[in-house]
C-alpha atoms as a PDB file:
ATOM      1  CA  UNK A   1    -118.286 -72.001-132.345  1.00  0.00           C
ATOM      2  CA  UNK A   2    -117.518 -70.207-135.793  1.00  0.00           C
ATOM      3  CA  UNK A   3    -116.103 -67.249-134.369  1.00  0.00           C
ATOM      4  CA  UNK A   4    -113.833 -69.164-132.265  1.00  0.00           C
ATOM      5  CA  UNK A   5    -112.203 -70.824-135.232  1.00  0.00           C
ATOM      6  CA  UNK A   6    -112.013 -67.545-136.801  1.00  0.00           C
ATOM      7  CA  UNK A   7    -110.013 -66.487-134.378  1.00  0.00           C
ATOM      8  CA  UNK A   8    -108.096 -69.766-133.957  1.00  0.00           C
ATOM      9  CA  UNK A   9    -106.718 -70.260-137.139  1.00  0.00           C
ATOM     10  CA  UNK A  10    -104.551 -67.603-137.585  1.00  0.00           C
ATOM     11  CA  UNK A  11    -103.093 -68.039-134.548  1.00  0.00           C
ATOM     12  CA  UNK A  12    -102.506 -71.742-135.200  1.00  0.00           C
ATOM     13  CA  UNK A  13    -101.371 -71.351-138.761  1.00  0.00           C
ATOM     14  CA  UNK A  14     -98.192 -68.829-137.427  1.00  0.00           C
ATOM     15  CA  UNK A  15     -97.183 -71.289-135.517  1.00  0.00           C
ATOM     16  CA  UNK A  16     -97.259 -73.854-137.677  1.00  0.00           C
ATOM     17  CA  UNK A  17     -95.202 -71.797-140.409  1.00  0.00           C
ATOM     18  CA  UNK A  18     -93.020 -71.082-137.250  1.00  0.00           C
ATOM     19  CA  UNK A  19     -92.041 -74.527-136.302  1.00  0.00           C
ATOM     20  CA  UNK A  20     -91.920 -75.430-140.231  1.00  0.00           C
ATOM     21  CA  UNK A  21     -88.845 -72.856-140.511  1.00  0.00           C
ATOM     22  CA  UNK A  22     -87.399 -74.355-137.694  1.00  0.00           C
ATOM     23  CA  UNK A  23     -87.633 -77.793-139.489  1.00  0.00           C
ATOM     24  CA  UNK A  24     -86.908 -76.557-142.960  1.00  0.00           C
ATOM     25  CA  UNK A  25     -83.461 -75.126-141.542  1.00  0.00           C
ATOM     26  CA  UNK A  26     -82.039 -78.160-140.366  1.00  0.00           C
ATOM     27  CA  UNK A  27     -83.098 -79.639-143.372  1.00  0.00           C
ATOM     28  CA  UNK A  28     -81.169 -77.041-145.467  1.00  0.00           C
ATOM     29  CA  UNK A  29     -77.843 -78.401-146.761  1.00  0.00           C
ATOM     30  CA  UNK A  30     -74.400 -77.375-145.048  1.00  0.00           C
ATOM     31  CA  UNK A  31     -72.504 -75.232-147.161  1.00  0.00           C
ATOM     32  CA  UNK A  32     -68.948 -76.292-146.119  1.00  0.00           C
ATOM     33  CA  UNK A  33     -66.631 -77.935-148.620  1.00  0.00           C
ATOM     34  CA  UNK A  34     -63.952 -80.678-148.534  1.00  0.00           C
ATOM     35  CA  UNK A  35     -61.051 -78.269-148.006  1.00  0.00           C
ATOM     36  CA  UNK A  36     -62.574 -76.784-145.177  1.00  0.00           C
ATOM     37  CA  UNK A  37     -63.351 -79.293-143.622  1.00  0.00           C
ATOM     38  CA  UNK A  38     -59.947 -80.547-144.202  1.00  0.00           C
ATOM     39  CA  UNK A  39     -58.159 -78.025-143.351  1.00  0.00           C
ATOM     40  CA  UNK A  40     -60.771 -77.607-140.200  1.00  0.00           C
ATOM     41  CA  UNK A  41     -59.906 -81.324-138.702  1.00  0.00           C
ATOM     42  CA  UNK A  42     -55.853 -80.690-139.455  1.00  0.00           C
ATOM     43  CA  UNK A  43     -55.316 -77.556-137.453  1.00  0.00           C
ATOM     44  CA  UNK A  44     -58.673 -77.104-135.079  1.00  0.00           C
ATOM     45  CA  UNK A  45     -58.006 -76.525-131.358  1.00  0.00           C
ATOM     46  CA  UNK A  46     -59.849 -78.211-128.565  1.00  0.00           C
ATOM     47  CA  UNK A  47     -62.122 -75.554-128.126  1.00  0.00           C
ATOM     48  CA  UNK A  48     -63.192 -75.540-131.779  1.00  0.00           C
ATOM     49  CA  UNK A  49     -63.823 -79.506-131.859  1.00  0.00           C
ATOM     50  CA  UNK A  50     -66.129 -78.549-128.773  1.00  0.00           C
ATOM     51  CA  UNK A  51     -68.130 -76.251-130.604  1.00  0.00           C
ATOM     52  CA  UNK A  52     -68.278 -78.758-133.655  1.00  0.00           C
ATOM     53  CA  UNK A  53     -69.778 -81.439-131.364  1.00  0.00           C
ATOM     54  CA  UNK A  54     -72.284 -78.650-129.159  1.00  0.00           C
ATOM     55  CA  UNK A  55     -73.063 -76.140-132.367  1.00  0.00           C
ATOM     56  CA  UNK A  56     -72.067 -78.550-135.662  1.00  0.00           C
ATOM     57  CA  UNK A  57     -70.466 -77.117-138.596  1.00  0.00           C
ATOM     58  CA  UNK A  58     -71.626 -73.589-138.568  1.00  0.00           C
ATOM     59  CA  UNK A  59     -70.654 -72.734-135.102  1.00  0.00           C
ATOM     60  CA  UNK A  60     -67.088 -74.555-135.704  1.00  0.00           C
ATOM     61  CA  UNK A  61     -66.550 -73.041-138.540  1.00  0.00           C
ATOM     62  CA  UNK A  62     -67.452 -69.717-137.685  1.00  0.00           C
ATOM     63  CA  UNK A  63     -64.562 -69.688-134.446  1.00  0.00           C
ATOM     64  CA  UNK A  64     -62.096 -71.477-136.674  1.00  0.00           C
ATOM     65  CA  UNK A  65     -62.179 -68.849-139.330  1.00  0.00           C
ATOM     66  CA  UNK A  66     -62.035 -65.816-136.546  1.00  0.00           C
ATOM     67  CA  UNK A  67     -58.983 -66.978-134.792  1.00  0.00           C
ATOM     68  CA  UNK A  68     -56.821 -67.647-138.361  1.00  0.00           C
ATOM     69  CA  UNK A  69     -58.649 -63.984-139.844  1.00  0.00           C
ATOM     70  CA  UNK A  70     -55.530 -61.114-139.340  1.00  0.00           C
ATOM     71  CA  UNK A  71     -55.223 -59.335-136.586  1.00  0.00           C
ATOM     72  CA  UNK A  72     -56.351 -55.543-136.696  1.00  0.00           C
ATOM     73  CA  UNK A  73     -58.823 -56.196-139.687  1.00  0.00           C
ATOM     74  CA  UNK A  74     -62.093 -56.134-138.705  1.00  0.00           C
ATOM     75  CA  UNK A  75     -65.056 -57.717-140.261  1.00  0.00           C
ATOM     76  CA  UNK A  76     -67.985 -55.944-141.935  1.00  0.00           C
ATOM     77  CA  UNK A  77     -71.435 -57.337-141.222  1.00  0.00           C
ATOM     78  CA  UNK A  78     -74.340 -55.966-143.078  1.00  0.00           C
END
């Protein structure tokens, strides 16, 4: 019986950190301000209120910013 909670534990304490991450991110504040969401609900297109209501904030955001970004310039990710 002891060496099967040995080996249990770990193995339940993972995923219990796991799904605490999971919880701990929707919990995390939205870092969008007033303007942006301002300027977001003024000049969003269909497709972008879509992905507000399927994704939320992030997702929106994220497409809204793309289309308006210049042409030709690309975007750095590191």
């Amino acid at each position: 019986m002891t060496v099967f909670l040995v080996l249990l534990f770990p193995l339940l304490l993972m995923v219990f950190a796991l799904l605490m991450s999971r919880v701990e991110d929707r919990l995390r504040p939205a870092l969008v301000t007033e303007d942006e969401v301002g300027e977001f609900l003024d000049q969003a297109r269909p497709e972008e209120v879509n992905t507000l209501i399927r994704e939320g904030w992030s997702g929106a955001l994220d497409r809204f910013r793309l289309r308006r970004r210049p042409r030709g310039r690309k975007v750095r990710r590191g």
